[in-house]
Protein backbone atom coordinates (compact mmCIF):
# COMPACT_ATOMS: atom_id res chain seq x y z
CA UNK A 1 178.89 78.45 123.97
CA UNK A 2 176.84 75.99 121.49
CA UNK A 3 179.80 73.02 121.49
CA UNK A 4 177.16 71.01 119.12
CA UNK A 5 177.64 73.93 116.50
CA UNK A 6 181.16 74.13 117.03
CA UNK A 7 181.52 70.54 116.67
CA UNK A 8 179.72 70.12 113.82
CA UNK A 9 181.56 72.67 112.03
CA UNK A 10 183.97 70.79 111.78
CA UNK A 11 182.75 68.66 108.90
CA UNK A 12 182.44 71.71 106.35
CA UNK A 13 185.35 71.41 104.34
CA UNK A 14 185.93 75.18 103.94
CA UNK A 15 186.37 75.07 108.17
CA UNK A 16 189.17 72.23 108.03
CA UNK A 17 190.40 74.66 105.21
CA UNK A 18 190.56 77.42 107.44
CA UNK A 19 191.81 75.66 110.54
CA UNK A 20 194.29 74.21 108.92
CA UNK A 21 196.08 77.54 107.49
CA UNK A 22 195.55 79.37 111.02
CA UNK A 23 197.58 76.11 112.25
CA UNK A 24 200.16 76.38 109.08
CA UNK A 25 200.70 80.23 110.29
CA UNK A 26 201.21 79.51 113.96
CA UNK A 27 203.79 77.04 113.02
CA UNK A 28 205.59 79.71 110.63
CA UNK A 29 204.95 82.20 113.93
CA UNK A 30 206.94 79.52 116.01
CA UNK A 31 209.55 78.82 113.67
CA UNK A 32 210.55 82.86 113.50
CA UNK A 33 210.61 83.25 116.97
CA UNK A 34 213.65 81.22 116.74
CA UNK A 35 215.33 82.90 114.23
CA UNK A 36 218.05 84.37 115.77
CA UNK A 37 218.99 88.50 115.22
CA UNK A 38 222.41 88.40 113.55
CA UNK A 39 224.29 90.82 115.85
CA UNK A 40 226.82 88.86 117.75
CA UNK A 41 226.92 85.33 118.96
CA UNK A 42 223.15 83.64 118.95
CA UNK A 43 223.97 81.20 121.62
CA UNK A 44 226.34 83.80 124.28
CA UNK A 45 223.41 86.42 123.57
CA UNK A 46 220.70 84.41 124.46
CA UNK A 47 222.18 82.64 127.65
CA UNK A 48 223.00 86.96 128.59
CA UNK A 49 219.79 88.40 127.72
CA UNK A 50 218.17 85.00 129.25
CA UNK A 51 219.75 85.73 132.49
CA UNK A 52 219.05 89.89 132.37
CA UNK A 53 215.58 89.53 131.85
CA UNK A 54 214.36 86.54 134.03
CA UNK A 55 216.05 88.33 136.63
CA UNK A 56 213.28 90.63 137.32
CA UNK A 57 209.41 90.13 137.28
CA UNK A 58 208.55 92.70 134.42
CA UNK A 59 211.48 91.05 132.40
CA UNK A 60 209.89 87.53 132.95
CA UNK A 61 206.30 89.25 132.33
CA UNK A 62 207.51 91.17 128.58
CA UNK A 63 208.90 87.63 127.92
CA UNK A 64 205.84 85.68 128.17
CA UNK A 65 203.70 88.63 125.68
CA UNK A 66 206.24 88.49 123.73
CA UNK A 67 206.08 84.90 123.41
CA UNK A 68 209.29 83.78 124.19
CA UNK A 69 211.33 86.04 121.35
CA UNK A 70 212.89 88.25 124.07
CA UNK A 71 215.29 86.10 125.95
CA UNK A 72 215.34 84.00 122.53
CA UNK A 73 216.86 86.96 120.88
CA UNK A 74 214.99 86.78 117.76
CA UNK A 75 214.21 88.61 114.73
CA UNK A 76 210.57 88.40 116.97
CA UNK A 77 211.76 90.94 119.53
CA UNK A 78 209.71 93.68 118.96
CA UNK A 79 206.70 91.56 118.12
CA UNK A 80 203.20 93.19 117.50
CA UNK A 81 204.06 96.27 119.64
CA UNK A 82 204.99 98.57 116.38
CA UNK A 83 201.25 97.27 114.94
CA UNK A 84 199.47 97.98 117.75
CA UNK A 85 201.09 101.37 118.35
CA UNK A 86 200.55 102.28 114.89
CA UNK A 87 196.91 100.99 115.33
CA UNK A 88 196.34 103.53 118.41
CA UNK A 89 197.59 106.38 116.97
CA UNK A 90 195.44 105.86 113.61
CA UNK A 91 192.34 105.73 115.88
CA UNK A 92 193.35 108.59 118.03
CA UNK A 93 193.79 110.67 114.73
CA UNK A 94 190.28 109.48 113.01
CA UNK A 95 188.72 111.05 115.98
CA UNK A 96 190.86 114.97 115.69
CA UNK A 97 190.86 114.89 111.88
CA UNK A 98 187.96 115.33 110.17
CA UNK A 99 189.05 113.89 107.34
CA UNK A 100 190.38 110.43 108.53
CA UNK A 101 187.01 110.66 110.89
CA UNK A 102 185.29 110.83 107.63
CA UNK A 103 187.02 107.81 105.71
CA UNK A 104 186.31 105.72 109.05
CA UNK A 105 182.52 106.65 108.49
CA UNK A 106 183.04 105.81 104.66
CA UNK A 107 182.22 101.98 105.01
CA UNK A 108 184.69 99.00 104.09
CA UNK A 109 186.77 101.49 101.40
CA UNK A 110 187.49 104.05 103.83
CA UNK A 111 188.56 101.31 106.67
CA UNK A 112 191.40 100.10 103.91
CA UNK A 113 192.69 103.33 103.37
CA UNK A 114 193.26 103.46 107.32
CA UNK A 115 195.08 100.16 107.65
CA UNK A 116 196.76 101.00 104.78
CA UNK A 117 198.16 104.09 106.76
CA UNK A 118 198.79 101.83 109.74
CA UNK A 119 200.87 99.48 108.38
CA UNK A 120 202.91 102.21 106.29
CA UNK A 121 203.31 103.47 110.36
CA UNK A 122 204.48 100.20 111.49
CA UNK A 123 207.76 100.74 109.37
CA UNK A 124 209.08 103.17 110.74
CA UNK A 125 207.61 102.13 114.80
CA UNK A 126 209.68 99.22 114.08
CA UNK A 127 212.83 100.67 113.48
CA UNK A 128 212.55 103.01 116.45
CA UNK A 129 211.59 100.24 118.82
CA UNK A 130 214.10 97.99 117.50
CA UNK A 131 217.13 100.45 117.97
CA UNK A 132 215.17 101.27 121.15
CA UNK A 133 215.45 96.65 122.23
CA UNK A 134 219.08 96.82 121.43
CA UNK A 135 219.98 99.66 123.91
CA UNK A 136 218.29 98.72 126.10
CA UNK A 137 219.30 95.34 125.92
CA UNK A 138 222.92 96.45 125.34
CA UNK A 139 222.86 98.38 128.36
CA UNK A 140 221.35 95.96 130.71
CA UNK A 141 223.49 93.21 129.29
CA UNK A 142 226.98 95.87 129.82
CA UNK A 143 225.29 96.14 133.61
CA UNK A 144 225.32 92.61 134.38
CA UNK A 145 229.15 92.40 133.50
CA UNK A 146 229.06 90.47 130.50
CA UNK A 147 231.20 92.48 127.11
CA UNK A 148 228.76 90.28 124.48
CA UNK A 149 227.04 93.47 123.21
CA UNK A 150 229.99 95.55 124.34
CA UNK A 151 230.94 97.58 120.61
CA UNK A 152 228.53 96.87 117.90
CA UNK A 153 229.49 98.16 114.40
CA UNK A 154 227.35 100.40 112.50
CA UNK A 155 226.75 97.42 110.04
CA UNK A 156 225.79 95.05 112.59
CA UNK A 157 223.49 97.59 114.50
CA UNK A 158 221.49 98.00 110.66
CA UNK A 159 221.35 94.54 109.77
CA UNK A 160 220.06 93.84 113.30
CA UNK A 161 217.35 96.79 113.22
CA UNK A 162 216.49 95.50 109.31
CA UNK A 163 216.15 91.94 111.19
CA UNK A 164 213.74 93.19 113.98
CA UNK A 165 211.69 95.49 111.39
CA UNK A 166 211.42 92.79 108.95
CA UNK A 167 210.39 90.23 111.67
CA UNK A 168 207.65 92.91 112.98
CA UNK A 169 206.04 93.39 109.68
CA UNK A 170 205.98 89.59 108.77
CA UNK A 171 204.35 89.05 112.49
CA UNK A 172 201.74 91.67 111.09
CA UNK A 173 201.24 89.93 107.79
CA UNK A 174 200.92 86.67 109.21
CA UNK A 175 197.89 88.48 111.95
CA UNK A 176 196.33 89.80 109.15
CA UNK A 177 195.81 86.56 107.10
CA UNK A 178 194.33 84.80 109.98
CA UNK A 179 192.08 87.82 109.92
CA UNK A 180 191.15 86.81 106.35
CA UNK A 181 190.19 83.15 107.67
CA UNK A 182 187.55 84.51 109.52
CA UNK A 183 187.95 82.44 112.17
CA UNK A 184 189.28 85.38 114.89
CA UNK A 185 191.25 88.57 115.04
CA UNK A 186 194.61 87.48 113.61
CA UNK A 187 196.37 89.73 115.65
CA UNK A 188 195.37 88.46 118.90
CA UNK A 189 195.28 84.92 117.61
CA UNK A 190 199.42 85.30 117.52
CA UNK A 191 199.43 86.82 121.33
CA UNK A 192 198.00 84.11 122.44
CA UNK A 193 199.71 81.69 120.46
CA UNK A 194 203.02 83.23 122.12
CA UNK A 195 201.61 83.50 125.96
CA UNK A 196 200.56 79.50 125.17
CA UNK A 197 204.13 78.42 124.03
CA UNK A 198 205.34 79.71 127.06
CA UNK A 199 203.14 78.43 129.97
CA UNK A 200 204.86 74.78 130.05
CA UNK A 201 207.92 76.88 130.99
CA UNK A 202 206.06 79.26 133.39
CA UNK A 203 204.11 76.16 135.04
CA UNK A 204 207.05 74.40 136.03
CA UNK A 205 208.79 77.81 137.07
CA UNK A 206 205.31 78.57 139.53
CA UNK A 207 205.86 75.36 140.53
CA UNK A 208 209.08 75.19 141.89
CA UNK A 209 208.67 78.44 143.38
CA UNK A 210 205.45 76.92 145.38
CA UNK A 211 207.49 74.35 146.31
CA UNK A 212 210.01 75.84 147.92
CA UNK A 213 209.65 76.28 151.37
CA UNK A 214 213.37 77.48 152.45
CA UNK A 215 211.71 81.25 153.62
CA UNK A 216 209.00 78.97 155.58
CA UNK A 217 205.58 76.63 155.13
CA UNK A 218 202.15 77.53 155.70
CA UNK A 219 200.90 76.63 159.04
CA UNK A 220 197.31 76.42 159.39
CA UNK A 221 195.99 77.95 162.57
CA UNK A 222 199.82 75.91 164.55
CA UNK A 223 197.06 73.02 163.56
CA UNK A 224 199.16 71.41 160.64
CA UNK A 225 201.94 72.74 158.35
CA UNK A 226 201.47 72.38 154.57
CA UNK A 227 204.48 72.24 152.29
CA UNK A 228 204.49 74.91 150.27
CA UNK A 229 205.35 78.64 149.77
CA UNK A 230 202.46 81.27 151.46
CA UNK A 231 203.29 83.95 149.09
CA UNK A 232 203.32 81.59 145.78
CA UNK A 233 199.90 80.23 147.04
CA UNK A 234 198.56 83.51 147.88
CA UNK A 235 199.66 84.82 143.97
CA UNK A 236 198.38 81.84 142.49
CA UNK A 237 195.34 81.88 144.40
CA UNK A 238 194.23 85.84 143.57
CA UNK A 239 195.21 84.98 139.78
CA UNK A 240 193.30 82.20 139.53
CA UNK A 241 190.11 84.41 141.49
CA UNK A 242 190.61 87.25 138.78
CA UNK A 243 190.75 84.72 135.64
CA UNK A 244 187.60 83.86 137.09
CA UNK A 245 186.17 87.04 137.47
CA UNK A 246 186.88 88.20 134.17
CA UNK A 247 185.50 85.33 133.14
């Protein structure tokens, strides 16, 4: 990586143009992903769904992709997954129909007329996925005892679904006017913004759990004892190996 051509680029006007809107949309991206889904209490429903979903690894690991809008409880919840869906299917179908095949082989106008077809999919994706979030969520919440999600009225289950589309198809709009900066694939510009926002909260999470020794330290050889958790070093020791792998 050429950090003198990077640097540099910085004094073209256009660039600070361009950084400054990809910052302007990640702030937007923030401020959603705290707009809470208007189906019940905001605060009750996300101290419940907080509590369902840290309470298991995957929960803790859909969190983080999702960037925090899960145990938030936001109009975020569904995030990018009804885009990138939509996305796979699109390709799967340029490559069985020879017509689509054809329009992907047609240049720049033939691309447009495929992500036009994509986002039309992400409509209804996000309605599926959203009703989809809610049952589930509903379910796990009715599991863990808690009545917060216990009847939800027909009205309340559309104006949260509406919510949760709505919020996906922003989330896409937003991705694809990074895109137009040209500065990076908007798309995964806004993962990563979300996995970012949540690794103060992760760190100091790893790092309790590394420091707590109640199941045990690790001894070295009976030589010394260090105090911290084996199996939090030995996680955050293969992570760190395969980050630097794929590196």
């Amino acid at each position: 990586m050429n950090w003198k051509v990077i640097l540099k680029s910085f004094g073209s006007k256009q660039m600070r143009r361009r950084l400054l809107t990809l910052v302007g949309i990640i702030v937007v991206y923030r401020f959603l992903a705290h707009v809470p889904i208007p189906l019940t209490d905001p605060t009750t429903m996300k101290e419940v769904v907080g509590s369902v979903v840290n309470s298991t690894n995957f929960g803790g690991f859909l969190n983080l992709l999702s960037g925090g809008a899960l145990t938030s409880f936001t109009i975020l919840l569904v995030g990018l997954s009804p885009y990138i869906t939509a996305s796979i299917i699109t390709q799967l179908l340029s490559k069985v129909i020879p017509k689509w095949e054809e329009l992907q082989k047609d240049g720049e106008a033939g691309r447009r007329k495929i992500n036009q077809w994509t986002r039309m999919l992400v409509v209804p994706f996000a309605i599926f996925q959203s009703i989809a979030m809610v049952f589930i969520l509903r379910q796990s919440v009715l599991q863990a005892g808690s009545t917060a999600l216990a009847d939800p009225t027909f009205g309340e289950m559309a104006i949260a679904v509406g919510a949760m589309t709505a919020g996906s198809v922003l989330l896409m709009w937003l991705g694809e006017l990074i895109t137009e900066q040209g500065i990076g694939n908007g798309i995964s510009t806004l993962i990563l913004a979300g996995i970012v926002s949540q690794l103060p909260g992760q760190t100091v999470g790893l790092w309790s759990w590394l420091t707590d020794t109640s199941g045990g330290a690790l001894s070295i050889f009976g030589w010394f004892t260090i105090p911290v958790n084996p199996l939090a070093l030995g996680v955050i020791l293969a992570g760190a190996a395969l980050i630097v792998g794929v590196l």
